[in-house]
Structures are given as C-alpha cells and as structure tokens.
Protein backbone atom coordinates (compact mmCIF):
# COMPACT_ATOMS: atom_id res chain seq x y z
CA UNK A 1 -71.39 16.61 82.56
CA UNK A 2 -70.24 14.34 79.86
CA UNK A 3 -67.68 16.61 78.13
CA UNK A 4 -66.10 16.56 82.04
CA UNK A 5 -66.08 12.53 82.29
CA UNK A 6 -64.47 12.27 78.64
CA UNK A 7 -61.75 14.45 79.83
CA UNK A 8 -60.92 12.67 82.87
CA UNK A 9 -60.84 9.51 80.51
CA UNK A 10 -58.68 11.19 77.69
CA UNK A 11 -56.50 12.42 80.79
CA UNK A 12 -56.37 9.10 82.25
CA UNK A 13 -55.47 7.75 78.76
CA UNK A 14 -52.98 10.37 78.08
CA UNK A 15 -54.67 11.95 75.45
CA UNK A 16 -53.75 15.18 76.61
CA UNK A 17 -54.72 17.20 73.33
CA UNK A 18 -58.58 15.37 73.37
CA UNK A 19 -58.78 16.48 77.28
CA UNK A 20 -58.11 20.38 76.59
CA UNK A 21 -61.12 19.87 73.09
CA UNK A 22 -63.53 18.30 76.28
CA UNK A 23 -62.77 20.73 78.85
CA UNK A 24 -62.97 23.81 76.33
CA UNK A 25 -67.04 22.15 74.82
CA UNK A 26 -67.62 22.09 78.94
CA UNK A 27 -66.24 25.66 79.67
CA UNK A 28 -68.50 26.95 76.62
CA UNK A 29 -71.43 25.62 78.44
CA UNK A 30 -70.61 26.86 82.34
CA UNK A 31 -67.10 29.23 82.31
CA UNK A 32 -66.46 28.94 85.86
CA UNK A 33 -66.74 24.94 86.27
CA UNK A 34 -63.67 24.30 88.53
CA UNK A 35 -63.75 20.77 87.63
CA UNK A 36 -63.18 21.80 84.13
CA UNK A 37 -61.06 24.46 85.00
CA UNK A 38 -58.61 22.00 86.91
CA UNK A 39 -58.45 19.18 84.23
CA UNK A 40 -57.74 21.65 81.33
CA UNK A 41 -55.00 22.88 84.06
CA UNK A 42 -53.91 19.51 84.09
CA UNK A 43 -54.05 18.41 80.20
CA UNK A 44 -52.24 21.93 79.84
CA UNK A 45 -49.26 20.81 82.52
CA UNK A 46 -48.59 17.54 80.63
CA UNK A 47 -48.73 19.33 77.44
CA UNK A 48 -46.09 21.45 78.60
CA UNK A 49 -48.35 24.96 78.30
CA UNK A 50 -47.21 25.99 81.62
CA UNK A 51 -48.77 29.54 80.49
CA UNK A 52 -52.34 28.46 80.32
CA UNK A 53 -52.00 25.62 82.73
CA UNK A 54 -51.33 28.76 85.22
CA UNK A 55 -54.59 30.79 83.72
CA UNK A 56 -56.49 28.13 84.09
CA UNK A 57 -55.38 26.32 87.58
CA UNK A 58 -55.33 30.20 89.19
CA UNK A 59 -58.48 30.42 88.11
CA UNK A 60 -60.05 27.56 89.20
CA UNK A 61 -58.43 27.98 92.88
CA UNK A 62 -59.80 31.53 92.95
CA UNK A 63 -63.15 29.81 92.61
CA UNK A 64 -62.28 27.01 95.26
CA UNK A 65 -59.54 28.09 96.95
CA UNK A 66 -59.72 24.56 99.12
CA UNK A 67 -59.43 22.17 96.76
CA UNK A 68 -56.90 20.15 97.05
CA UNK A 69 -56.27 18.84 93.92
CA UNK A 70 -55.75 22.46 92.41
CA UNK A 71 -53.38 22.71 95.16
CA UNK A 72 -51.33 19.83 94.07
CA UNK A 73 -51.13 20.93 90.29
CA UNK A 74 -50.09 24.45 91.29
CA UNK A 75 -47.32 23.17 93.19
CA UNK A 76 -46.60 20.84 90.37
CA UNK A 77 -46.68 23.57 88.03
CA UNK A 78 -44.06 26.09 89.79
CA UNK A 79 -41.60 22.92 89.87
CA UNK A 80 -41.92 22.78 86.26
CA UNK A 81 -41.52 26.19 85.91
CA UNK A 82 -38.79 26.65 88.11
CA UNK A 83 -37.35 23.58 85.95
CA UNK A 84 -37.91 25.60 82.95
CA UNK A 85 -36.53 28.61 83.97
CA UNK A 86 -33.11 27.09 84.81
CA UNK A 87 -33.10 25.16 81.00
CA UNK A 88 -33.67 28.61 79.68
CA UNK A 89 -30.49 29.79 82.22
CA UNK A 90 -28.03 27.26 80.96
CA UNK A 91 -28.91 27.61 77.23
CA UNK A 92 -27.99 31.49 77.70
CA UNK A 93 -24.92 30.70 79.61
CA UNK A 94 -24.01 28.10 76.62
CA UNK A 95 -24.73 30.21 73.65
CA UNK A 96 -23.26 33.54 75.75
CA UNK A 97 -20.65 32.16 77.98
C-alpha cells in the first residue's frame, strides 16, 4: 500500500506528524492492517502519545501476537512510561514536599 511505504519514509525521516496522516489514510482503507497499526504505534511513541501509541501497538499485537517488531515497541513503550510516571512522581514531591 502506498500510504504504508510513505509512512515508513516519513518515519525514517522523522517526520513523525506526516507518518500518523499516512497510517490514519491506510487504516481508513483496511482497520486492522498491523503494518499500519505498528508504524502509527511507532510515529505515536516518538511523538510522545504514549496513550495512543498503547491503543494502537495493543492492537496490532492482538492481531499478530508474534511479531516481533510490535514486541520491541511495547517494551519500548512501558520504559517510557515507566520514565514518565517517575517525572510525574518527582514534580509532585517538588511542588508538595
């Protein structure tokens, strides 16, 4: 699919904004494409939309619960979570403590 290879370019390029715009004209045309699933997950991750990057990475393992690539992004997605989380803890502790 076309709108699939421009993603993979605009991700490649780091335009991470262009990638989600590709990913969502692909998803319109087939919803449960894992491919475009997992580079929206991607795009998302970098963009720092750890919400949707979840939606869309969980959803796209559901549908291929081998692939290794989704793998890799989910596990790179709970580190940044986990990272996020503990910002959020020491801002509390700063503006509390």
């Amino acid at each position: 699919m076309l709108h699939l290879n421009l993603a993979m370019c605009n991700l490649k390029l780091g335009d991470n904004d262009s990638a989600v715009e590709d990913c969502d004209h692909a998803l319109e045309i087939d919803s449960g494409n894992v491919k475009g699933l997992f580079r929206r997950g991607c795009a998302y991750l970098k963009l720092n939309n750890l919400e949707a990057a979840a939606a869309d990475l969980r959803k796209a393992q559901e549908l291929d619960p081998t692939n290794a690539g989704v793998k890799k992004e989910l596990r790179a997605l709970a580190l940044q979570q986990k990272a996020a989380k503990e910002k959020e803890r020491e801002m509390a502790a700063r503006m509390f403590g």
